[in-house]
N, C-alpha and C. Protein backbone atom coordinates (compact mmCIF):
# COMPACT_ATOMS: atom_id res chain seq x y z
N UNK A 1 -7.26 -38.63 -16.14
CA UNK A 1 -7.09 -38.49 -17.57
C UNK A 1 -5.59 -38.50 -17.89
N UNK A 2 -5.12 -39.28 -19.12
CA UNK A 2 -3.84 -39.10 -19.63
C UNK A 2 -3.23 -37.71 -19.72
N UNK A 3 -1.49 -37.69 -19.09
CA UNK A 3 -1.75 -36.22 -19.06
C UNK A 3 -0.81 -35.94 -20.53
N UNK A 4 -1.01 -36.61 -21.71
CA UNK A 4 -0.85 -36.12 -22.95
C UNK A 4 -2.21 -35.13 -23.43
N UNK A 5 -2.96 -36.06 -23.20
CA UNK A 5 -4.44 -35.37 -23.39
C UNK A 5 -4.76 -34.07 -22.27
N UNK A 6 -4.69 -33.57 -21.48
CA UNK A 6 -4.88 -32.90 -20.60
C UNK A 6 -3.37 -31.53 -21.20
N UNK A 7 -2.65 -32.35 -21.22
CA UNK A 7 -1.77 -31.01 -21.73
C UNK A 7 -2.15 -30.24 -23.09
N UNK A 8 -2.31 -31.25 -23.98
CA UNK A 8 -2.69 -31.58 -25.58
C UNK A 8 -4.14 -30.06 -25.68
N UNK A 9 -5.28 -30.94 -24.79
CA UNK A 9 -6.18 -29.79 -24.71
C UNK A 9 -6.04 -28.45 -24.14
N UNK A 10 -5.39 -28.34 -23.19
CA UNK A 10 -5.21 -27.46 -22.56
C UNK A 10 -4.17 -26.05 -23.74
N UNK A 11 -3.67 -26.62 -24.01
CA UNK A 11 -2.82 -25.74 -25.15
C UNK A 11 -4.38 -25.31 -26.28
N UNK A 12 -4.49 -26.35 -26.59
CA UNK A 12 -5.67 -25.88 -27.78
C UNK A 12 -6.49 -24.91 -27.05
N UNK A 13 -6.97 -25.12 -25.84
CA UNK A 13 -8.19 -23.95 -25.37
C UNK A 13 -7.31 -22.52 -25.29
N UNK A 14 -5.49 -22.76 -24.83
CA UNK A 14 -5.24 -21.33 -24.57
C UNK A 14 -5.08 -20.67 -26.15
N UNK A 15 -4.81 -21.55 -27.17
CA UNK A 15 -4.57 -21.06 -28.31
C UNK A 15 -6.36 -20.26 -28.55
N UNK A 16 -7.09 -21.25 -28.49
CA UNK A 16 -8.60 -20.29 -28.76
C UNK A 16 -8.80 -19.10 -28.17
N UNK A 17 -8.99 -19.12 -27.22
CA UNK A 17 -8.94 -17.95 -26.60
C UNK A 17 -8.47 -17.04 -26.79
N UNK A 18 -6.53 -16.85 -26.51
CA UNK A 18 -5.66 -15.81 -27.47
C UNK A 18 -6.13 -15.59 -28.52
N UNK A 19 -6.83 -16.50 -29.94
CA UNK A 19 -7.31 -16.20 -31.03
C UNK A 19 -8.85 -15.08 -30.67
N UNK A 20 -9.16 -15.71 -29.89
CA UNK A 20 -10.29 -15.35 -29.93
C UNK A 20 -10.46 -13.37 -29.18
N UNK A 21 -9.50 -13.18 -27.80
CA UNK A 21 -8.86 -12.18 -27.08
C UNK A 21 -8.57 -11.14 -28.65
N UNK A 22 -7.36 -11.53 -29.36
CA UNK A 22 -6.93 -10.74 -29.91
C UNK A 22 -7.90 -10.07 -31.15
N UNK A 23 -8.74 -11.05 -31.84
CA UNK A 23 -9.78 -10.72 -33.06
C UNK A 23 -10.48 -9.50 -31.86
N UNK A 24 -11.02 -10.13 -30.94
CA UNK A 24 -12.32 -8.87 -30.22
C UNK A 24 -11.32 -7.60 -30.25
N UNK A 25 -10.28 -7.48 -29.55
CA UNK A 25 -9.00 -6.35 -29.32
C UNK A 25 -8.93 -5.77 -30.76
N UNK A 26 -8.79 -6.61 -31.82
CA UNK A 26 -8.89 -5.44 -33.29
C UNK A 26 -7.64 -6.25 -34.03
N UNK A 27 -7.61 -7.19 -33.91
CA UNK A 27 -6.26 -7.97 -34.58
C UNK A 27 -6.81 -8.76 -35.49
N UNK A 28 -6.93 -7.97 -36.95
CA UNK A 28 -7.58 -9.18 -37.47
C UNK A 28 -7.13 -8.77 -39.52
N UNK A 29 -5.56 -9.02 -38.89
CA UNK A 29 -4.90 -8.69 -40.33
C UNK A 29 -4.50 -10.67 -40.29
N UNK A 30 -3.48 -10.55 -41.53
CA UNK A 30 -3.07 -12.23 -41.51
C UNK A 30 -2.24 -12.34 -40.49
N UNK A 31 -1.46 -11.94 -39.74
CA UNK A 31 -0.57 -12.03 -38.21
C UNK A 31 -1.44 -12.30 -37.09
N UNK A 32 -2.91 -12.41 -37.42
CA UNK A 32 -3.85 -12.83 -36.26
C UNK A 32 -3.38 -14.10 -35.54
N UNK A 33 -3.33 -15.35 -36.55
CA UNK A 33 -2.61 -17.06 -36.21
C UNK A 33 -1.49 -17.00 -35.28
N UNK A 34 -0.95 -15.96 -35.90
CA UNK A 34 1.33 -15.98 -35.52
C UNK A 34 0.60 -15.07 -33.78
N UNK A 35 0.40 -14.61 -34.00
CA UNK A 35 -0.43 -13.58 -32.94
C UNK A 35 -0.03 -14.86 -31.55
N UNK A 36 -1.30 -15.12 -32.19
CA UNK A 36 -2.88 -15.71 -31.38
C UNK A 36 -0.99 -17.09 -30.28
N UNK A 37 -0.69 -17.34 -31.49
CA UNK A 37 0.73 -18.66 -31.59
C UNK A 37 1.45 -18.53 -30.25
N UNK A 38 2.21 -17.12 -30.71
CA UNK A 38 3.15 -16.75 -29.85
C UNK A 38 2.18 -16.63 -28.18
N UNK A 39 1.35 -15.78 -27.95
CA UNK A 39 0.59 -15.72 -26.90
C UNK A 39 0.27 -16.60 -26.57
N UNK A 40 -0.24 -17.65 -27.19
CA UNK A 40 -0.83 -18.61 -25.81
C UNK A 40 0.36 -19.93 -25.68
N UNK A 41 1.74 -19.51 -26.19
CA UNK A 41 2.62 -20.31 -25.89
C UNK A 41 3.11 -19.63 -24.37
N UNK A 42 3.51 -18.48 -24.83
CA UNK A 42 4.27 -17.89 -23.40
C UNK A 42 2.94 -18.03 -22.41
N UNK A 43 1.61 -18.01 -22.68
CA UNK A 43 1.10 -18.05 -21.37
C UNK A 43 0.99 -19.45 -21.13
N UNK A 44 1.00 -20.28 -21.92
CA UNK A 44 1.05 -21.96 -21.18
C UNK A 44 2.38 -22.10 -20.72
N UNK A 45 3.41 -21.30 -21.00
CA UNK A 45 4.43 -21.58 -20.36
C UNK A 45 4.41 -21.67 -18.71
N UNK A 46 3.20 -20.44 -18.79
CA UNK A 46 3.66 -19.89 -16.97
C UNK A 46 2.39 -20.79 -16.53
N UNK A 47 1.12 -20.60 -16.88
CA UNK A 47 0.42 -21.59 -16.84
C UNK A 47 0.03 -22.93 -16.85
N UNK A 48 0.68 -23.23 -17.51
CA UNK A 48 1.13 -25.03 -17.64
C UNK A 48 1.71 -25.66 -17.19
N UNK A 49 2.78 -25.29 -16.70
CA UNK A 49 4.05 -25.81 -15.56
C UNK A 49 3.10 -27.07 -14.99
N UNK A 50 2.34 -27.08 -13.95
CA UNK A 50 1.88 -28.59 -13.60
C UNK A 50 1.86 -29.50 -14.44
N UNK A 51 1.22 -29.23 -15.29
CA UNK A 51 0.59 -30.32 -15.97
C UNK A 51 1.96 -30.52 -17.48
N UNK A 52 2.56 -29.85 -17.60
CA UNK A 52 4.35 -30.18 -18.59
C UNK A 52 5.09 -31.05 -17.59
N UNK A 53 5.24 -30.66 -16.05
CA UNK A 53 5.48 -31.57 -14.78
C UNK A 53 5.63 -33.06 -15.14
N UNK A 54 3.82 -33.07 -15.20
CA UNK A 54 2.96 -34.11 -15.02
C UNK A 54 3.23 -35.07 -16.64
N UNK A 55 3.48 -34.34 -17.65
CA UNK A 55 3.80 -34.94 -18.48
C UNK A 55 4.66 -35.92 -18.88
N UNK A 56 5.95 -34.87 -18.32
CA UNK A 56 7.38 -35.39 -18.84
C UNK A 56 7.79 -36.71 -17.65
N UNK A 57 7.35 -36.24 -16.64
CA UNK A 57 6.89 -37.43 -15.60
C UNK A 57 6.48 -38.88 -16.08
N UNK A 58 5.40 -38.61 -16.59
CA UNK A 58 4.56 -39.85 -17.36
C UNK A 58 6.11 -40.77 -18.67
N UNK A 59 6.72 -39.87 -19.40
CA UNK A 59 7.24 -40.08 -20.12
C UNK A 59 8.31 -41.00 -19.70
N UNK A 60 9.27 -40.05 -18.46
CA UNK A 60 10.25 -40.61 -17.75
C UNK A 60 10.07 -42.42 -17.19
N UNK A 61 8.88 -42.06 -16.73
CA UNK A 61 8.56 -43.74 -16.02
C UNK A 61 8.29 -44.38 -17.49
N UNK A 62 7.61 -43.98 -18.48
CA UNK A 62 7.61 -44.90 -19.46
C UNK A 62 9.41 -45.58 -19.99
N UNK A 63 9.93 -44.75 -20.18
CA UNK A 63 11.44 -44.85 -20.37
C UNK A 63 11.70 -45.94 -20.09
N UNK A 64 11.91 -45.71 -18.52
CA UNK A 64 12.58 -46.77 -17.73
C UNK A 64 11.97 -47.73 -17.82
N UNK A 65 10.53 -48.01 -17.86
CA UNK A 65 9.95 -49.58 -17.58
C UNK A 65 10.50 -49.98 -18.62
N UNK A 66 10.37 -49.43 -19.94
CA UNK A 66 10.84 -49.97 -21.80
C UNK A 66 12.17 -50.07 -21.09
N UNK A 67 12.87 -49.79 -20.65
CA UNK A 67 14.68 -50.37 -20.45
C UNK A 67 14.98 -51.05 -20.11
N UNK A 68 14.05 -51.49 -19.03
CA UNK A 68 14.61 -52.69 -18.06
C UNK A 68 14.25 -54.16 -18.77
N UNK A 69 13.31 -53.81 -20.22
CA UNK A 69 12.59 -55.08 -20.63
C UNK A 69 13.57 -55.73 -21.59
């Protein structure tokens, strides 16, 4: 699978979840979103590393082939 898509989803499921973690926990003023935001950024941070890797990777080789043309 493209790893735009694989990163792309992977963020959306950690964002659900955090949304979903924090509502059950009792978070459920309007800071629930900003909440839910901040959390499942820092955890795809530590979590994601492969596949951000795998991304910027993909990107890099795109680069170069577009340069040489």
């Amino acid at each position: 699978m493209h790893p735009v898509v694989v990163y792309t989803l992977s963020r959306f499921g950690l964002f659900a979840v955090a949304l979903a973690v924090l509502y059950l926990v009792g978070l459920r003023t309007y800071l629930l979103l900003a909440a839910a935001f901040v959390v499942s950024g820092v955890v795809s941070y530590v979590l994601l590393s492969k596949q951000r890797d795998a991304l910027s990777e993909r990107i890099a080789r795109k680069r170069q082939g577009s340069g040489e043309n």
